[in-house]
C-alpha atoms as a PDB file:
ATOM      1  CA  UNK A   1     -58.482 -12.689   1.915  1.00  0.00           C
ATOM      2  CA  UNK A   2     -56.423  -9.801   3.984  1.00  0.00           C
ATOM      3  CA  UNK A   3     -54.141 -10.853   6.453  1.00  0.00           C
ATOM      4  CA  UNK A   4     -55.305  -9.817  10.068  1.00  0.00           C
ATOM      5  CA  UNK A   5     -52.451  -7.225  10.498  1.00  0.00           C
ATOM      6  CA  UNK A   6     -51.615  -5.828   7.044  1.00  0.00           C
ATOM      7  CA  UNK A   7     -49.794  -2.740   8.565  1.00  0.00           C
ATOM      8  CA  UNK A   8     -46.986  -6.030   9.319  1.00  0.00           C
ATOM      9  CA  UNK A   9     -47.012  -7.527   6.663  1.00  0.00           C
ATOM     10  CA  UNK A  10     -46.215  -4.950   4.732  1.00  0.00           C
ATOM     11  CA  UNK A  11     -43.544  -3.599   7.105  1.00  0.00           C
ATOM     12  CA  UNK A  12     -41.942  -7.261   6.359  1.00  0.00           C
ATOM     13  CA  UNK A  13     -42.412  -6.916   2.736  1.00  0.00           C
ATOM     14  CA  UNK A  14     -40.679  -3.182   2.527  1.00  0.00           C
ATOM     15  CA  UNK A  15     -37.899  -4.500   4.746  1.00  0.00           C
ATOM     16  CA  UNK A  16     -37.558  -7.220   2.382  1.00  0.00           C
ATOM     17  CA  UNK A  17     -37.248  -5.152  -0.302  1.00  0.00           C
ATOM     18  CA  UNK A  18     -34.522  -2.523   1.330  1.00  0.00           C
ATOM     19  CA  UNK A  19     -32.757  -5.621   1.854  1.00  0.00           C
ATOM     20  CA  UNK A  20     -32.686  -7.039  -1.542  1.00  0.00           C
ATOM     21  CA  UNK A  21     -31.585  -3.758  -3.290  1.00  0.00           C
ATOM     22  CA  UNK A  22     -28.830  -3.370  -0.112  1.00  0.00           C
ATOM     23  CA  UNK A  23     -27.313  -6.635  -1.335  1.00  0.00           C
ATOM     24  CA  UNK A  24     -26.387  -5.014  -4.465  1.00  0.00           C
ATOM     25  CA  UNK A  25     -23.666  -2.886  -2.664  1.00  0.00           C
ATOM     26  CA  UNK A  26     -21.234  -5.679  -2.868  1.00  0.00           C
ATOM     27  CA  UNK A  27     -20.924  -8.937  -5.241  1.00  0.00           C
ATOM     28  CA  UNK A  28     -20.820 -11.671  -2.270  1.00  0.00           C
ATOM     29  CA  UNK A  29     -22.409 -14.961  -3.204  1.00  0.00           C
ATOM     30  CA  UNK A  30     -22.000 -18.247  -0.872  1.00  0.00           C
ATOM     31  CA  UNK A  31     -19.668 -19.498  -3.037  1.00  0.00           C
ATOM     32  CA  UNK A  32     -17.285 -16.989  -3.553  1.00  0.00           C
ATOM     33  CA  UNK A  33     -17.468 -15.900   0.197  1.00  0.00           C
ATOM     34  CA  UNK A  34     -16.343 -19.142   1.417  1.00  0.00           C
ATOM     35  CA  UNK A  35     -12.970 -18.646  -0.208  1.00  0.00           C
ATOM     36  CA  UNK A  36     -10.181 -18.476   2.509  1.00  0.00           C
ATOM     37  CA  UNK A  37      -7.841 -15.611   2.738  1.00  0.00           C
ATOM     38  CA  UNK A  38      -4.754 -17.802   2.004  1.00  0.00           C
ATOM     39  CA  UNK A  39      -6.259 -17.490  -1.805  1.00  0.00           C
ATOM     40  CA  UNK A  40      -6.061 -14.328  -1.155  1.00  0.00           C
ATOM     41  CA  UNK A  41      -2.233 -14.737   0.138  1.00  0.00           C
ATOM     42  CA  UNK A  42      -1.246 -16.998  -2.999  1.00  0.00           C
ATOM     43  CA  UNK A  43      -2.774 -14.004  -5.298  1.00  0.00           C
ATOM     44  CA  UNK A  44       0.050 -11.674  -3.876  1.00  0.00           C
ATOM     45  CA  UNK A  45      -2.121  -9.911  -1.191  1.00  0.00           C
ATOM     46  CA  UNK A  46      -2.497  -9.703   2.413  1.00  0.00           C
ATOM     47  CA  UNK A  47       1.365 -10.782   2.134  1.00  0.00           C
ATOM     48  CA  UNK A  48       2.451  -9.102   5.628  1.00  0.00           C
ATOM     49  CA  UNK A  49       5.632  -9.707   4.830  1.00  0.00           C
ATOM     50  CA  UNK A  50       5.771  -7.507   1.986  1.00  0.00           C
ATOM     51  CA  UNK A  51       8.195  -4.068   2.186  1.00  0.00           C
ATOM     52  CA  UNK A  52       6.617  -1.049   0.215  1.00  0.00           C
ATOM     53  CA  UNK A  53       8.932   0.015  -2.689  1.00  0.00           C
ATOM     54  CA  UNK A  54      10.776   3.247  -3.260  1.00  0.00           C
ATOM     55  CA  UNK A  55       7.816   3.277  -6.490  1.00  0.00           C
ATOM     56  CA  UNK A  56       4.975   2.595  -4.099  1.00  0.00           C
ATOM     57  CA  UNK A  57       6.165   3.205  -0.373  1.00  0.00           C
ATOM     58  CA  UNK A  58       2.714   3.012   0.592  1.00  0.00           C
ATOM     59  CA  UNK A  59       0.839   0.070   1.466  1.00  0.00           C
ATOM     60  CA  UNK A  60      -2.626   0.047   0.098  1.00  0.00           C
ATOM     61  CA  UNK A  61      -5.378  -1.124   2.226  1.00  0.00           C
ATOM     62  CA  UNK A  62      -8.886  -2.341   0.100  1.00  0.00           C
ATOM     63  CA  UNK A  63     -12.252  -1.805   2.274  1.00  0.00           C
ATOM     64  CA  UNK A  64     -15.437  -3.823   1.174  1.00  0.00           C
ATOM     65  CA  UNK A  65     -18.648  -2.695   0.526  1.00  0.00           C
ATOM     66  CA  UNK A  66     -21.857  -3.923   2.217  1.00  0.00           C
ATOM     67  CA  UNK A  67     -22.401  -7.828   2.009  1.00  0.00           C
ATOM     68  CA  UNK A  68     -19.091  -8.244   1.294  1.00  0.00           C
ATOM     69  CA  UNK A  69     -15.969  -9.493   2.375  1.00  0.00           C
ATOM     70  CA  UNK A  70     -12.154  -8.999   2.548  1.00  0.00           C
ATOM     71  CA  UNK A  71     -11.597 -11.435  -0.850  1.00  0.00           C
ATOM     72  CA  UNK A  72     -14.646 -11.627  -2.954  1.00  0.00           C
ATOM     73  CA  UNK A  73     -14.782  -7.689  -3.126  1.00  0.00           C
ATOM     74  CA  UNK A  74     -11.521  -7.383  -4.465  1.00  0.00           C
ATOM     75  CA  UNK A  75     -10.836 -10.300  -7.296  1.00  0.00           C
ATOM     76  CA  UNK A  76     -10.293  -8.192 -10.023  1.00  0.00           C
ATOM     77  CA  UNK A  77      -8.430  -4.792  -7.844  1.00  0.00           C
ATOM     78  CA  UNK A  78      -6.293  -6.340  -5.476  1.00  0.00           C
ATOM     79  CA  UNK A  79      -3.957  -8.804  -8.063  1.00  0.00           C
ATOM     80  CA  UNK A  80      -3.939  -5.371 -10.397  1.00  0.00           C
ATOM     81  CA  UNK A  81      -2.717  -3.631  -7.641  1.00  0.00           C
ATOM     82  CA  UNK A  82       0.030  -6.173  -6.713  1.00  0.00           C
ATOM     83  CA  UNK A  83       0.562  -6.863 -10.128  1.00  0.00           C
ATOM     84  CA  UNK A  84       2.057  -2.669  -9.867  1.00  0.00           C
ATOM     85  CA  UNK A  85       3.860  -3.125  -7.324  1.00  0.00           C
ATOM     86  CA  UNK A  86       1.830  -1.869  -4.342  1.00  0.00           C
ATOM     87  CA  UNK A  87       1.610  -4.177  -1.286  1.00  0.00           C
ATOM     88  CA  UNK A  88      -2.023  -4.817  -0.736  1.00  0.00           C
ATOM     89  CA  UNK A  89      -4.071  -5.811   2.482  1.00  0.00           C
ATOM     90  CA  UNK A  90      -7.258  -5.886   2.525  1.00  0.00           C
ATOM     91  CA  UNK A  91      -9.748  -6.591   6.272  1.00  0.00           C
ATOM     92  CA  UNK A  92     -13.597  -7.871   6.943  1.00  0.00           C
ATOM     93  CA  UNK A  93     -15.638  -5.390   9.027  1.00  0.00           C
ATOM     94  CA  UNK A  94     -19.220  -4.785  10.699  1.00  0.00           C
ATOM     95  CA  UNK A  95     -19.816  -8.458  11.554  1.00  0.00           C
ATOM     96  CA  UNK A  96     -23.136  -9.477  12.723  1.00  0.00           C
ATOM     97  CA  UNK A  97     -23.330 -12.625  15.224  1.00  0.00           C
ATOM     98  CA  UNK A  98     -24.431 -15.539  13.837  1.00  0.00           C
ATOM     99  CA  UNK A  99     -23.866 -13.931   9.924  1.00  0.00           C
ATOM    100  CA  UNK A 100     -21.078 -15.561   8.496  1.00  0.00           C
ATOM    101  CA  UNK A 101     -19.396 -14.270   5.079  1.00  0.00           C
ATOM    102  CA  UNK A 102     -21.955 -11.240   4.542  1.00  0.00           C
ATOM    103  CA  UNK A 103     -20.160  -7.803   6.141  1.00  0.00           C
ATOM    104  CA  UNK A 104     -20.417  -4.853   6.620  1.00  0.00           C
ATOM    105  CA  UNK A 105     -23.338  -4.881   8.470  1.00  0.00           C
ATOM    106  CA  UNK A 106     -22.793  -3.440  11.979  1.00  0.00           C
ATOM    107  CA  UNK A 107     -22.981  -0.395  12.975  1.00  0.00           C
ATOM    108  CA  UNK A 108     -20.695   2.026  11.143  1.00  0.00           C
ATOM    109  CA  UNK A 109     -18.662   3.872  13.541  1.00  0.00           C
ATOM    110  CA  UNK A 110     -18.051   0.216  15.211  1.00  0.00           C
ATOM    111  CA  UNK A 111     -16.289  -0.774  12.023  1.00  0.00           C
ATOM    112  CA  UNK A 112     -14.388   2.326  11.041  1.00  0.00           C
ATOM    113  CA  UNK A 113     -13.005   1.532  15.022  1.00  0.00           C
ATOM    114  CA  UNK A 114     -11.698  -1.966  13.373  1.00  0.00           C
ATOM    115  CA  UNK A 115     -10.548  -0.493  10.375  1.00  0.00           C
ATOM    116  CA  UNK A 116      -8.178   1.740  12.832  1.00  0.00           C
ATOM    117  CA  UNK A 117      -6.941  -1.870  14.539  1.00  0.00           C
ATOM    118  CA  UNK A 118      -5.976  -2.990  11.115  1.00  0.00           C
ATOM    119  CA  UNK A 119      -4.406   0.173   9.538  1.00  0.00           C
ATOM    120  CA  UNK A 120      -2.216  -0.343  12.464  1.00  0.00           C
ATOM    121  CA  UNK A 121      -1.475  -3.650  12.251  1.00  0.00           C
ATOM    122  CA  UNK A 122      -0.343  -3.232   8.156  1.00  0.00           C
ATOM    123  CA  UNK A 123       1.613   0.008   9.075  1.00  0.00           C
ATOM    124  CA  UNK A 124       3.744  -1.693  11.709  1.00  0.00           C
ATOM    125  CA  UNK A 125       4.003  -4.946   9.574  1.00  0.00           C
ATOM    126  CA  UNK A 126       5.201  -3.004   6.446  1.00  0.00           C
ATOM    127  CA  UNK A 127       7.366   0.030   8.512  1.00  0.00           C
ATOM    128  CA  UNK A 128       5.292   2.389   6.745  1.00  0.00           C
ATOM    129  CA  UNK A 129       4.647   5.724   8.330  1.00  0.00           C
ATOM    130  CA  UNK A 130       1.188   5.914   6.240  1.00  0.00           C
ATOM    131  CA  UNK A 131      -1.303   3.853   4.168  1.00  0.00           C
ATOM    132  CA  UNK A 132      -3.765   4.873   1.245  1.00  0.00           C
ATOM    133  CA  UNK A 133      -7.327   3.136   1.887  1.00  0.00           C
ATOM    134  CA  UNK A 134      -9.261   2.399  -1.681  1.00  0.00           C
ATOM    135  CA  UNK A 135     -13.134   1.365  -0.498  1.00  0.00           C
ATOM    136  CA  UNK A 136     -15.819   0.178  -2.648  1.00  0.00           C
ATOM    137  CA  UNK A 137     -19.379   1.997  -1.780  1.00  0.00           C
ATOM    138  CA  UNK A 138     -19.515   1.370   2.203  1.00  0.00           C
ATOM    139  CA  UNK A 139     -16.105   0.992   2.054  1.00  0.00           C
ATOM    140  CA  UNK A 140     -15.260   4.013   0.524  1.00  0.00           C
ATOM    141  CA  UNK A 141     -17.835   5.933   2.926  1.00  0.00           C
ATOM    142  CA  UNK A 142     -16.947   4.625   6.377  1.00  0.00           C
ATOM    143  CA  UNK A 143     -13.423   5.590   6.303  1.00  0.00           C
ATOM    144  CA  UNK A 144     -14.230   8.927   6.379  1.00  0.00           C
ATOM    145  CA  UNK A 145     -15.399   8.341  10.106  1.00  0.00           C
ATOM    146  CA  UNK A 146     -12.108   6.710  10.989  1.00  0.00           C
ATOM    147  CA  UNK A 147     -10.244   9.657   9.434  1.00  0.00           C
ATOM    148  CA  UNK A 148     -12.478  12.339  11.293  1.00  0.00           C
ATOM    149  CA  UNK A 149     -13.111  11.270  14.864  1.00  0.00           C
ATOM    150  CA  UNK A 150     -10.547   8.608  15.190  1.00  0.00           C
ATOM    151  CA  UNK A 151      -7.101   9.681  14.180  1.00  0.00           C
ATOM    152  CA  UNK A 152      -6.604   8.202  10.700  1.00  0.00           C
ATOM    153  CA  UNK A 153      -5.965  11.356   9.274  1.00  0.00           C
ATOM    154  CA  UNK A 154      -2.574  11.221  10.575  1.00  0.00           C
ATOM    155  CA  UNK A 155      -1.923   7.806   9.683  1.00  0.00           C
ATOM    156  CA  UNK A 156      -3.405   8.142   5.914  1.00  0.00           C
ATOM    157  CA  UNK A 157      -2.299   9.907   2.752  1.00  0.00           C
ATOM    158  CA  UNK A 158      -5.088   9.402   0.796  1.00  0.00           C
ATOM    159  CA  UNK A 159      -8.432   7.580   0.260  1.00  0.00           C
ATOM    160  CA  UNK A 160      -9.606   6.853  -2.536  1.00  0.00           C
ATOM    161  CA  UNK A 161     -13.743   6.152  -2.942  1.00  0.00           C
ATOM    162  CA  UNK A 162     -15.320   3.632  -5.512  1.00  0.00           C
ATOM    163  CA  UNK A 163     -18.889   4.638  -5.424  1.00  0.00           C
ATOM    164  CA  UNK A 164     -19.285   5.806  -2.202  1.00  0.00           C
ATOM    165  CA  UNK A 165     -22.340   6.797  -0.735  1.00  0.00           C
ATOM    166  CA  UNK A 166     -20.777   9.544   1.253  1.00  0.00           C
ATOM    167  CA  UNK A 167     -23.749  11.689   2.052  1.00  0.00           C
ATOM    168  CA  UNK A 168     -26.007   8.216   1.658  1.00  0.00           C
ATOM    169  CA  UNK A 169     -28.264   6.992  -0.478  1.00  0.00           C
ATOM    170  CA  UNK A 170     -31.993   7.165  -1.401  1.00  0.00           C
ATOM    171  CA  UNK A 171     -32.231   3.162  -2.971  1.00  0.00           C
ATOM    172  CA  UNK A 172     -33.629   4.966  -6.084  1.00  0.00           C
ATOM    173  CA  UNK A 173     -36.354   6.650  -3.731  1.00  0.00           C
ATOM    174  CA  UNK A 174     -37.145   3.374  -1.455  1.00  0.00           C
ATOM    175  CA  UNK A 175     -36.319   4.604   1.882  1.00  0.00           C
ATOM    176  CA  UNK A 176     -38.208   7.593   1.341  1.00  0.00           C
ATOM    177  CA  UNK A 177     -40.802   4.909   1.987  1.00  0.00           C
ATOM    178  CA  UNK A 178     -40.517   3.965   5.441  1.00  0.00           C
ATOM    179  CA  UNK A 179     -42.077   6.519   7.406  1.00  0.00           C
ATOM    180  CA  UNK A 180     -45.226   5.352   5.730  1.00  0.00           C
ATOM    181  CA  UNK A 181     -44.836   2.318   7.143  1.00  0.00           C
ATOM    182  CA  UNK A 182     -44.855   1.540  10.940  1.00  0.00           C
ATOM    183  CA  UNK A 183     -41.740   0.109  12.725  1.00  0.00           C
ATOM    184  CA  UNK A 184     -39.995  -0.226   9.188  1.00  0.00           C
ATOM    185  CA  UNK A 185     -37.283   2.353  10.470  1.00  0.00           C
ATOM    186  CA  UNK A 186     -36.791   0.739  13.498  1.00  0.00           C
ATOM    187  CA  UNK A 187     -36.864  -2.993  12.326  1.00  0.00           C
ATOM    188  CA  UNK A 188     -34.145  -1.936   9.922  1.00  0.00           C
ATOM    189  CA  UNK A 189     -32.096  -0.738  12.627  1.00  0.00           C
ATOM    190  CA  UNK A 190     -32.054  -3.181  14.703  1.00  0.00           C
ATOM    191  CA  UNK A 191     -31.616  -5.912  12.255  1.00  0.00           C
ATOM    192  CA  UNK A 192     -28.732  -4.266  10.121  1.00  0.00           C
ATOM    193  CA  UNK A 193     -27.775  -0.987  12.004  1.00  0.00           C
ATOM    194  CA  UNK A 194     -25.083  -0.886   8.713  1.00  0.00           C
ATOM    195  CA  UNK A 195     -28.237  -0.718   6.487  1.00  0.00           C
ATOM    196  CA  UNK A 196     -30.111   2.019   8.701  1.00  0.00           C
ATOM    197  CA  UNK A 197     -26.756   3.946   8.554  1.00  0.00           C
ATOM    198  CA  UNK A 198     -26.238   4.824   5.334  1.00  0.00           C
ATOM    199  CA  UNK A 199     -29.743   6.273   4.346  1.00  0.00           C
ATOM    200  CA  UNK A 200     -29.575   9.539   3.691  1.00  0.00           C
ATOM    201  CA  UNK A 201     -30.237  12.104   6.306  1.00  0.00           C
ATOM    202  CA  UNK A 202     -29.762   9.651   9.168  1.00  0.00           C
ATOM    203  CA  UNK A 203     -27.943  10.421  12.352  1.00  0.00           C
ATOM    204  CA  UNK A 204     -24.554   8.998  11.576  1.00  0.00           C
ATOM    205  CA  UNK A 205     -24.168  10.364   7.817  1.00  0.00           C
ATOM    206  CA  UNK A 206     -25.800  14.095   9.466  1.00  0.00           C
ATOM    207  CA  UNK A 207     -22.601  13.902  11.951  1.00  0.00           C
ATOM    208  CA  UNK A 208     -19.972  12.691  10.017  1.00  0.00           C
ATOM    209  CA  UNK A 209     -20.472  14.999   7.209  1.00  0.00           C
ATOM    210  CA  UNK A 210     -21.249  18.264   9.684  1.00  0.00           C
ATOM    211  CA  UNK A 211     -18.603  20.617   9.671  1.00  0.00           C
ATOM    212  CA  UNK A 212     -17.506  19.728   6.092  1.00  0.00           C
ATOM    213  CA  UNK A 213     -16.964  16.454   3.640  1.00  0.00           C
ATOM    214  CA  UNK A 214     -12.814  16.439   4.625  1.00  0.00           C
ATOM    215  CA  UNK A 215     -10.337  16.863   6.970  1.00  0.00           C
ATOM    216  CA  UNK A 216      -6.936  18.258   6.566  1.00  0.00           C
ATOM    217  CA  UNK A 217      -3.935  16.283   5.394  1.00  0.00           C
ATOM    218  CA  UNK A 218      -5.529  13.373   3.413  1.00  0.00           C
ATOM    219  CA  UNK A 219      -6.059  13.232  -0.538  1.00  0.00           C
ATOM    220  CA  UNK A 220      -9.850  11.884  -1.572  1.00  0.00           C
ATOM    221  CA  UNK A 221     -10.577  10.557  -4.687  1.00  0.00           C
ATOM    222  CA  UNK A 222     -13.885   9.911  -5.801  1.00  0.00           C
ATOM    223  CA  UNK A 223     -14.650   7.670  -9.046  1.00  0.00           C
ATOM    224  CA  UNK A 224     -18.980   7.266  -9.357  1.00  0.00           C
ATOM    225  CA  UNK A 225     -21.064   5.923 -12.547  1.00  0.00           C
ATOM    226  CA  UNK A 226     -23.702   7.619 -13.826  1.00  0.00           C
ATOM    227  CA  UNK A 227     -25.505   4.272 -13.854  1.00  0.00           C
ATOM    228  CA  UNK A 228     -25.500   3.484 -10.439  1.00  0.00           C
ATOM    229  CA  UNK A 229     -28.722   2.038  -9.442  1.00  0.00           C
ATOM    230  CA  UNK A 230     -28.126   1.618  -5.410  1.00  0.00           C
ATOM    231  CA  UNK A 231     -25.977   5.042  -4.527  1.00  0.00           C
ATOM    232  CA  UNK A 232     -28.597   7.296  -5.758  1.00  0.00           C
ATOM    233  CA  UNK A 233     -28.565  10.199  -6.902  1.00  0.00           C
ATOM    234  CA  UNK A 234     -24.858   8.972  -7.880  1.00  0.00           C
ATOM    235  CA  UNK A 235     -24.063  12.772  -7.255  1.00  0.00           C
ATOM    236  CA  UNK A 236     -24.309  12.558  -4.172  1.00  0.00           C
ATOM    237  CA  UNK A 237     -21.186  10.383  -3.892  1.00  0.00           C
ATOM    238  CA  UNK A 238     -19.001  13.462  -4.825  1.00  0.00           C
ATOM    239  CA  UNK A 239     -17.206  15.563  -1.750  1.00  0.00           C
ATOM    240  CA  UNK A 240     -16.287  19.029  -1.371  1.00  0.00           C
ATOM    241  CA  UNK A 241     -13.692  20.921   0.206  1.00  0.00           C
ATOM    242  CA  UNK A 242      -9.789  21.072  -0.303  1.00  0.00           C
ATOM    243  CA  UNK A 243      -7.723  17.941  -1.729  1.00  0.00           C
ATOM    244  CA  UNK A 244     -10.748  16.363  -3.451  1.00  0.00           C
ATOM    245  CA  UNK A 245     -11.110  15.123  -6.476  1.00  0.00           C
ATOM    246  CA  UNK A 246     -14.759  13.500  -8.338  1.00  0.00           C
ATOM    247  CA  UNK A 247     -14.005  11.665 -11.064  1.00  0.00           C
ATOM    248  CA  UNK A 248     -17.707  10.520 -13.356  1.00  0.00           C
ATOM    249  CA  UNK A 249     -16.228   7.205 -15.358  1.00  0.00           C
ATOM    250  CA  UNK A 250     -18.586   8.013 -17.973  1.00  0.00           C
ATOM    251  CA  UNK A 251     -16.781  11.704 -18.243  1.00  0.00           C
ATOM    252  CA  UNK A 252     -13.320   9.341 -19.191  1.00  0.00           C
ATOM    253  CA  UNK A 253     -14.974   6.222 -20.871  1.00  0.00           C
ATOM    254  CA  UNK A 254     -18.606   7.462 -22.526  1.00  0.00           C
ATOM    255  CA  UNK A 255     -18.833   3.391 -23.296  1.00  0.00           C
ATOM    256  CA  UNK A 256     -18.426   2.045 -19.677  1.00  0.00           C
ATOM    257  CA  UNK A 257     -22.051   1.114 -19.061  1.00  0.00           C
ATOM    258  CA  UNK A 258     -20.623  -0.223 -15.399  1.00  0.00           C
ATOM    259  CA  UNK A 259     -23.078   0.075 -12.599  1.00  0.00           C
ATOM    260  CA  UNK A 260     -22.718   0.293  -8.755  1.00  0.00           C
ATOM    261  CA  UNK A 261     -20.991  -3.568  -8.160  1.00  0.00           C
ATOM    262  CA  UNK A 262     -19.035  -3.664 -11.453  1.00  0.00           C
ATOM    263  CA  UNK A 263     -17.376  -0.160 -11.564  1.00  0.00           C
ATOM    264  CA  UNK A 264     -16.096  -1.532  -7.881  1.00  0.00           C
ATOM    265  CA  UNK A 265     -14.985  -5.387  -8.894  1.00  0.00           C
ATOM    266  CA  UNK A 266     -13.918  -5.764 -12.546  1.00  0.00           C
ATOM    267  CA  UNK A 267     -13.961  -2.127 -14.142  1.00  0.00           C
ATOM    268  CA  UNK A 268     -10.641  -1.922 -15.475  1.00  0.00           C
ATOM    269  CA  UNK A 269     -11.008   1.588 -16.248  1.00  0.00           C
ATOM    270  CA  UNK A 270     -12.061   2.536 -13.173  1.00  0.00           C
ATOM    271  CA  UNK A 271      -9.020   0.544 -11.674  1.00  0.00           C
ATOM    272  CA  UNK A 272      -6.814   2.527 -14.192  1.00  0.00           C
ATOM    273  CA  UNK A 273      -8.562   5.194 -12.537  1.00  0.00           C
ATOM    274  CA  UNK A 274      -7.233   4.102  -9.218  1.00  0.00           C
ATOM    275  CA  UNK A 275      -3.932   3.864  -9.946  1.00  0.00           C
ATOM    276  CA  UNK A 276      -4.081   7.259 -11.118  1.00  0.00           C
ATOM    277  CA  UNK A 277      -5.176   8.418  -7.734  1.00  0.00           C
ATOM    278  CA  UNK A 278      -2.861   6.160  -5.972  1.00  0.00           C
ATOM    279  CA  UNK A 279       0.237   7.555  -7.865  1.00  0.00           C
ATOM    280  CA  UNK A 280      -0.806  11.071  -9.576  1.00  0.00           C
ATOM    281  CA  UNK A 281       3.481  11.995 -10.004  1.00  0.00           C
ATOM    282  CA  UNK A 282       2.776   9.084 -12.863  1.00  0.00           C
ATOM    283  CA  UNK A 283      -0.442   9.004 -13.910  1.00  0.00           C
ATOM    284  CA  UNK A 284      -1.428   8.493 -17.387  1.00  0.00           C
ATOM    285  CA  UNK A 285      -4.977   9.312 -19.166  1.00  0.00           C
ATOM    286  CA  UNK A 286      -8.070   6.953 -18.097  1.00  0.00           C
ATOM    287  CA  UNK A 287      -9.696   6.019 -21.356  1.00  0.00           C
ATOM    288  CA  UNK A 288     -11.897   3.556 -22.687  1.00  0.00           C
ATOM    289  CA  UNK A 289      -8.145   2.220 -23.570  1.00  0.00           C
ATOM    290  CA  UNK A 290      -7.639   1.628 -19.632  1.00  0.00           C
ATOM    291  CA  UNK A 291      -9.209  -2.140 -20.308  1.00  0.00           C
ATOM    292  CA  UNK A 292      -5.691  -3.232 -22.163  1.00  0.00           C
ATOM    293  CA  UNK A 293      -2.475  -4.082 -19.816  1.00  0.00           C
END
């Protein structure tokens, strides 16, 4: 028997859908979200009372992907980090009301404004004059915004991109879906304006990437997989312009078989990767080696 208003239900269902293969951007489950930063603390980051080193005068600030948060996101980057030396901080953005431990979510020029409020707060905590920002998908994306419209270029030296989804993604295809079906655009919109954002050719990623991928005075650094099932095509992570360089992991490793969520959370090539971009005066060759020390 057909429901009375199938053109709804199957709005629902394709909504459902986007949703489900969203939540792959980040590795957030209940259990793991409800961790408290002071883990966090104990692991050696979000210390604000750490001083950047003559090594690593920088302080390194981590950005989470979508459905994540400012621990669970970075279990397996943030104690390698600190474990180099670097001070690392790391924030939650684009809450929704009501949606505890899932981020990332509101719209994204609201959160690259918070990501400003907290690059400020870890520059004046540390005495730094600048920060590098490291993002995972989202995370590596929305950044962009802060440094282009909202000052950060001056305040940054470089940021470095984990599988961003710079000029937005596809979902293998999916979204190409919802003009066939009724109020799907605008239910996603409303619901998770975060979501909406970062599909390609919408009206944030069209203006933030007008007038060129960069802005003067900031390194980027952009590590994809070939694998990645949720940024897709995974090309279309890669910028162009001055100070840019796209890193494929595969290119460096031909066995990492990392996807979109692992290359971003316990990749340790990738992460050598990172520490290349973070400090290219002493960078060594990412290799399928990377995994050791």
């Amino acid at each position: 028997m057909l429901p009375r208003n199938p053109w709804k239900h199957a709005v629902r269902a394709l909504s459902v859908l986007l949703l489900a293969a969203a939540a792959t951007l980040a590795p957030t489950t209940a259990a793991s979200a409800q961790v408290e930063t002071v883990t966090a603390t104990s692991r050696g980051w979000n210390d604000f009372s750490c001083k950047p080193s003559a090594a690593h005068p920088r302080p390194v600030v981590l950005v989470h992907g979508t459905f994540g948060n400012s621990v669970d996101n970075w279990l397996g980057l943030a104690p390698y980090l600190v474990n180099r030396g670097y001070c690392v901080f790391s924030l939650d953005y684009g809450q929704l009301p009501n949606v505890p431990f899932f981020h990332g979510l509101g719209p994204i020029a609201a959160s690259a404004g918070q990501l400003d409020t907290y690059v400020d707060r870890v520059l004046a905590a540390t005495g730094a004059p600048e920060a590098d920002l490291v993002g995972h998908s989202q995370g590596g994306m929305m950044p962009r915004w802060y440094l282009k419209f909202l000052g950060g270029a001056a305040k940054v030296n470089a940021l470095v991109g984990i599988a961003p989804d710079n000029h937005g993604t596809t979902l293998l295809g999916l979204t190409k879906l919802l003009p066939y079906f009724p109020g799907a655009e605008d239910l996603v919109s409303a619901a998770t304006p975060g979501l909406a954002d970062q599909i390609a050719g919408s009206a944030f990623l069209t203006k933030l990437n007008e007038g060129g991928d960069t802005v003067p005075g900031v390194r980027y650094h952009v590590i994809a997989t070939r694998y990645d099932e949720v940024v897709t095509p995974y090309r279309s992570q890669y910028l162009s312009g001055p100070n840019v360089t796209n890193v494929l992991i595969q290119d460096k490793c031909a066995l990492d078989l990392s996807e979109h969520v692992a290359i971003g959370t316990v990749d340790r090539v990738a992460f050598h990767e990172v520490a290349n971009a973070l400090d290219p005066a002493h960078a060594t060759p990412t290799t399928c080696l990377s995994v050791i020390g």
